[in-house]
Protein backbone atom coordinates (compact mmCIF):
# COMPACT_ATOMS: atom_id res chain seq x y z
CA UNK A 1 126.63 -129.38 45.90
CA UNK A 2 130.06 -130.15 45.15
CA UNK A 3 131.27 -133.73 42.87
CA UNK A 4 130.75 -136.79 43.97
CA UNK A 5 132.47 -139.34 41.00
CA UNK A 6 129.14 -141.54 40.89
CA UNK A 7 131.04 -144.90 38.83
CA UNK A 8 132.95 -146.14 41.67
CA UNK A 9 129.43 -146.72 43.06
CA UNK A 10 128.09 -148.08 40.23
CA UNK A 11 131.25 -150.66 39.78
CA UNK A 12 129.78 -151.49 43.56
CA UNK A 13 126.08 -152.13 42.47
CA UNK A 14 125.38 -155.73 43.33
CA UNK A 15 125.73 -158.06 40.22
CA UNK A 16 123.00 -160.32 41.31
CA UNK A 17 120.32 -157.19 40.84
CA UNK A 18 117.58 -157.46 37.76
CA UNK A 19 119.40 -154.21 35.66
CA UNK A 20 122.92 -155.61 36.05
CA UNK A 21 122.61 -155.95 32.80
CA UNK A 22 121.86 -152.85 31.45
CA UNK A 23 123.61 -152.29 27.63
CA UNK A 24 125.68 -148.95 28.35
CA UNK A 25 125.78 -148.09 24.27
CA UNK A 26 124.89 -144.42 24.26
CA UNK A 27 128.01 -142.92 21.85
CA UNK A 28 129.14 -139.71 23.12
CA UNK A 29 128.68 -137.95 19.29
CA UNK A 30 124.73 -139.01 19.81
CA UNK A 31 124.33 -137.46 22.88
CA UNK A 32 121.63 -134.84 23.53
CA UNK A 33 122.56 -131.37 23.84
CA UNK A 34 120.49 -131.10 27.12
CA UNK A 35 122.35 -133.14 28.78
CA UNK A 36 124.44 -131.75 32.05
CA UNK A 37 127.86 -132.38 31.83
CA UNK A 38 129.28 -135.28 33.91
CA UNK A 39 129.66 -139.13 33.09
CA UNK A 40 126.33 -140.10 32.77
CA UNK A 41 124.54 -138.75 29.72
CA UNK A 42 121.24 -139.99 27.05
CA UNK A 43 122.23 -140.72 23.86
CA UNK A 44 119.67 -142.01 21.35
CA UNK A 45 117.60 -143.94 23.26
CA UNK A 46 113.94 -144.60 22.50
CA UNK A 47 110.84 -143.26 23.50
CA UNK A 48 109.11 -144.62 25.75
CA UNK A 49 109.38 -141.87 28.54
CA UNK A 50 110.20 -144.69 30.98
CA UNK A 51 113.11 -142.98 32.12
CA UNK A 52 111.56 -141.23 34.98
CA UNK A 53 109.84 -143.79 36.30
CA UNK A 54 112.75 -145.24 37.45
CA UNK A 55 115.25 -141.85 37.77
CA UNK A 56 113.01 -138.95 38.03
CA UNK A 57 115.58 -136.99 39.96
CA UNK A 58 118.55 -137.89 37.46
CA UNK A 59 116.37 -137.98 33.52
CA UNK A 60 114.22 -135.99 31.55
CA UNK A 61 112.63 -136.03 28.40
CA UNK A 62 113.34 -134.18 25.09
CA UNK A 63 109.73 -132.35 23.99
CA UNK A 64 109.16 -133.20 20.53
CA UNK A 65 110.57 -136.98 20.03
CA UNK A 66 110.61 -138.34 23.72
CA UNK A 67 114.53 -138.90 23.89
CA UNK A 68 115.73 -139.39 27.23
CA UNK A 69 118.85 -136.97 28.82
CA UNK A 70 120.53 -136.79 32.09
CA UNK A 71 119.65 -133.23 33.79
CA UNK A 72 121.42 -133.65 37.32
CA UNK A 73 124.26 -136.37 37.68
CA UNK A 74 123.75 -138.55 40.21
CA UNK A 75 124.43 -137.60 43.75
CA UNK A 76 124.55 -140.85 45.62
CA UNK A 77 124.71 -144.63 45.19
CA UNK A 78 120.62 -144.72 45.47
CA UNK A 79 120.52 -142.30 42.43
CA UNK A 80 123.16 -144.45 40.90
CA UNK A 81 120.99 -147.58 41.02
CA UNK A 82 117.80 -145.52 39.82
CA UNK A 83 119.69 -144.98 36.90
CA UNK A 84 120.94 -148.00 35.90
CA UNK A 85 117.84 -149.37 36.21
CA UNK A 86 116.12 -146.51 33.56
CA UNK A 87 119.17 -147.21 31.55
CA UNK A 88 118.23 -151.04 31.91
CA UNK A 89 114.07 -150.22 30.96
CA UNK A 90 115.60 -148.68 27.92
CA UNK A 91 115.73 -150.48 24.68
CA UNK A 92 118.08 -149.10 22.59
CA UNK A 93 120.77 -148.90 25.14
CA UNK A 94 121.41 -145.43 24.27
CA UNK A 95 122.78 -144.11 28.08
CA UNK A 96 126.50 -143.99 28.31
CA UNK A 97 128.35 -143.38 31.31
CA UNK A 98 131.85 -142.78 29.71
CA UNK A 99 131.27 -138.87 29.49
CA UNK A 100 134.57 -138.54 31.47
CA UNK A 101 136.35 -139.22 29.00
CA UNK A 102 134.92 -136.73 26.16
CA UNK A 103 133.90 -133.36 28.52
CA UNK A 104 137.17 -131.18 28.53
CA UNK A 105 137.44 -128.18 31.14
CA UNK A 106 137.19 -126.09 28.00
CA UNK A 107 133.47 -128.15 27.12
CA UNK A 108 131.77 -127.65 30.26
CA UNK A 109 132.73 -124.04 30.32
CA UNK A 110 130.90 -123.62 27.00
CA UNK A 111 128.42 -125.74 28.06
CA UNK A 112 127.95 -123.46 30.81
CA UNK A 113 128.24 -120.08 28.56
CA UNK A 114 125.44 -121.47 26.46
CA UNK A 115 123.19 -122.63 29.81
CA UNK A 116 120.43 -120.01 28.79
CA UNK A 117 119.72 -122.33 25.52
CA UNK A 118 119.28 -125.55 28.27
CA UNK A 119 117.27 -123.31 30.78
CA UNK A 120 114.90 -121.73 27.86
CA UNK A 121 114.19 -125.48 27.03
CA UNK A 122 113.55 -126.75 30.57
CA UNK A 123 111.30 -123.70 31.11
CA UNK A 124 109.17 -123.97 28.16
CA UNK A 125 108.25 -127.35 29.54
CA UNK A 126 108.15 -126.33 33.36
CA UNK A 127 105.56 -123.28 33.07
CA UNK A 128 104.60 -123.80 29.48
CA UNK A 129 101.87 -125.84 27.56
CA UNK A 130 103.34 -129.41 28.61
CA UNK A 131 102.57 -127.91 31.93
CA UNK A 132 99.06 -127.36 31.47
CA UNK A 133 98.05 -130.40 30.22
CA UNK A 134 96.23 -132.82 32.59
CA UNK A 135 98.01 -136.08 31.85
CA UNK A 136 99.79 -137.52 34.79
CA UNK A 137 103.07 -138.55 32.62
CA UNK A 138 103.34 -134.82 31.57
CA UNK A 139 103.15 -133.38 34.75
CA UNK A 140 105.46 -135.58 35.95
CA UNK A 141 107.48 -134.06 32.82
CA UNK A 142 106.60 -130.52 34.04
CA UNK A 143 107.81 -131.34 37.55
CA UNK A 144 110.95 -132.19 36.23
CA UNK A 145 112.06 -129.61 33.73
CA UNK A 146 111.24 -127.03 37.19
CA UNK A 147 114.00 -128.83 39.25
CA UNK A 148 116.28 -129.04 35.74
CA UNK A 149 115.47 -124.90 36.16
CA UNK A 150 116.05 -124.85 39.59
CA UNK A 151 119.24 -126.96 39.18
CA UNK A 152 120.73 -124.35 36.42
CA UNK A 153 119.77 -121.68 38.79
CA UNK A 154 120.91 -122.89 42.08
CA UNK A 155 123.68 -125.76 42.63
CA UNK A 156 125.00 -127.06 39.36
CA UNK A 157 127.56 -124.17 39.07
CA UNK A 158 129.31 -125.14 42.29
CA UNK A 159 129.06 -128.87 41.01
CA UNK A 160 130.30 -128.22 37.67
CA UNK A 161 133.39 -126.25 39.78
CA UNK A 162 134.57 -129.85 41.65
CA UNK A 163 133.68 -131.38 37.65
CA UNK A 164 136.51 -129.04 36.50
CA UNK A 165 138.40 -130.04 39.26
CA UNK A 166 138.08 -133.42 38.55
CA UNK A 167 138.75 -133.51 35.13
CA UNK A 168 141.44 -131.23 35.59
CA UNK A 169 143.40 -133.31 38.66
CA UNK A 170 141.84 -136.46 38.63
CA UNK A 171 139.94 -136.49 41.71
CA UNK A 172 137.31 -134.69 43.72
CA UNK A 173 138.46 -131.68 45.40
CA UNK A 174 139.26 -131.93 49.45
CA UNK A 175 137.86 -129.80 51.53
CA UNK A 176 138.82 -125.82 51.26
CA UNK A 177 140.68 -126.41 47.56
CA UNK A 178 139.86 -124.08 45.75
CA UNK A 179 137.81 -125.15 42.41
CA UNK A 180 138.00 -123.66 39.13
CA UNK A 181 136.01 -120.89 37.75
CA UNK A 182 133.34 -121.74 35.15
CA UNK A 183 134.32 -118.53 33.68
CA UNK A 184 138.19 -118.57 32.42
């Protein structure tokens, strides 16, 4: 997976729709650490673990207080409206999709250094306890914090690559560029 810049869909979502108007509040310094890098991100939002039920590809839950994060940016304009519409369900108004402008090359790369902290987390709610439980909302949790794993493990690193790019140019890499490392 290379980067796709998800807000020039979402300036294209149709005004008309019930979550057009969703409160974007979420302040960058209130941001969960779990969060992937990218634009999109949970801030402090409540918890009413709603966020899945409209995003489950694109949100996750933290363990202990039920505060919603963004593990996978989305990938196309139907993951784009999935989101806005758990950022609409949410009360506080605590996602923020300004994370462009507070993620430095420098950021994600230590994001990325300390990955094992993220993946430990995602795990221990994949395979552990949460995932034993018999409630459907926490499997549903389970499910997710397997394909937050299986993101970390498999395509984020070549979509935090066309991130650096990005951020670093200002646009999404063309075919055969060549992207940054995540190591400098």
């Amino acid at each position: 997976m290379t980067y796709w810049d998800p807000l020039p869909a979402l300036a294209a979502l149709p005004a008309d729709s019930p979550y057009a108007d969703v409160r974007w509040d979420g302040r960058w310094e209130e941001r969960n650490w779990r969060n992937v890098p990218g634009p999109f991100y949970g801030a402090a939002t409540d918890t009413c673990w709603t966020g899945r039920l409209h995003a489950p590809e694109s949100v996750l839950y933290d363990p202990e207080y039920g505060l919603e994060y963004v593990y996978r940016q989305p990938r196309d304009p139907g993951e784009i409206e999935s989101l806005r519409e758990a950022a609409c369900e949410e009360a506080y108004g605590g996602y923020g999709y300004d994370g462009d402008l507070y993620w430095t090359p420098d950021a994600v790369r230590a994001w990325w250094r300390d990955r094992g902290r993220v993946r430990e987390d995602a795990f221990s709610l994949g395979w552990g306890e949460w995932a034993t439980i018999g409630r459907e909302a926490l499997q549903d949790l389970a499910a997710g914090a397997r394909a937050y794993v299986a993101h970390i493990d498999g395509d984020l690193n070549g979509y935090l690559r066309g991130y650096l790019f990005r951020l670093q140019e200002g646009r999404a890499a063309h075919p055969g560029e060549r992207l940054p490392e995540l190591r400098p």
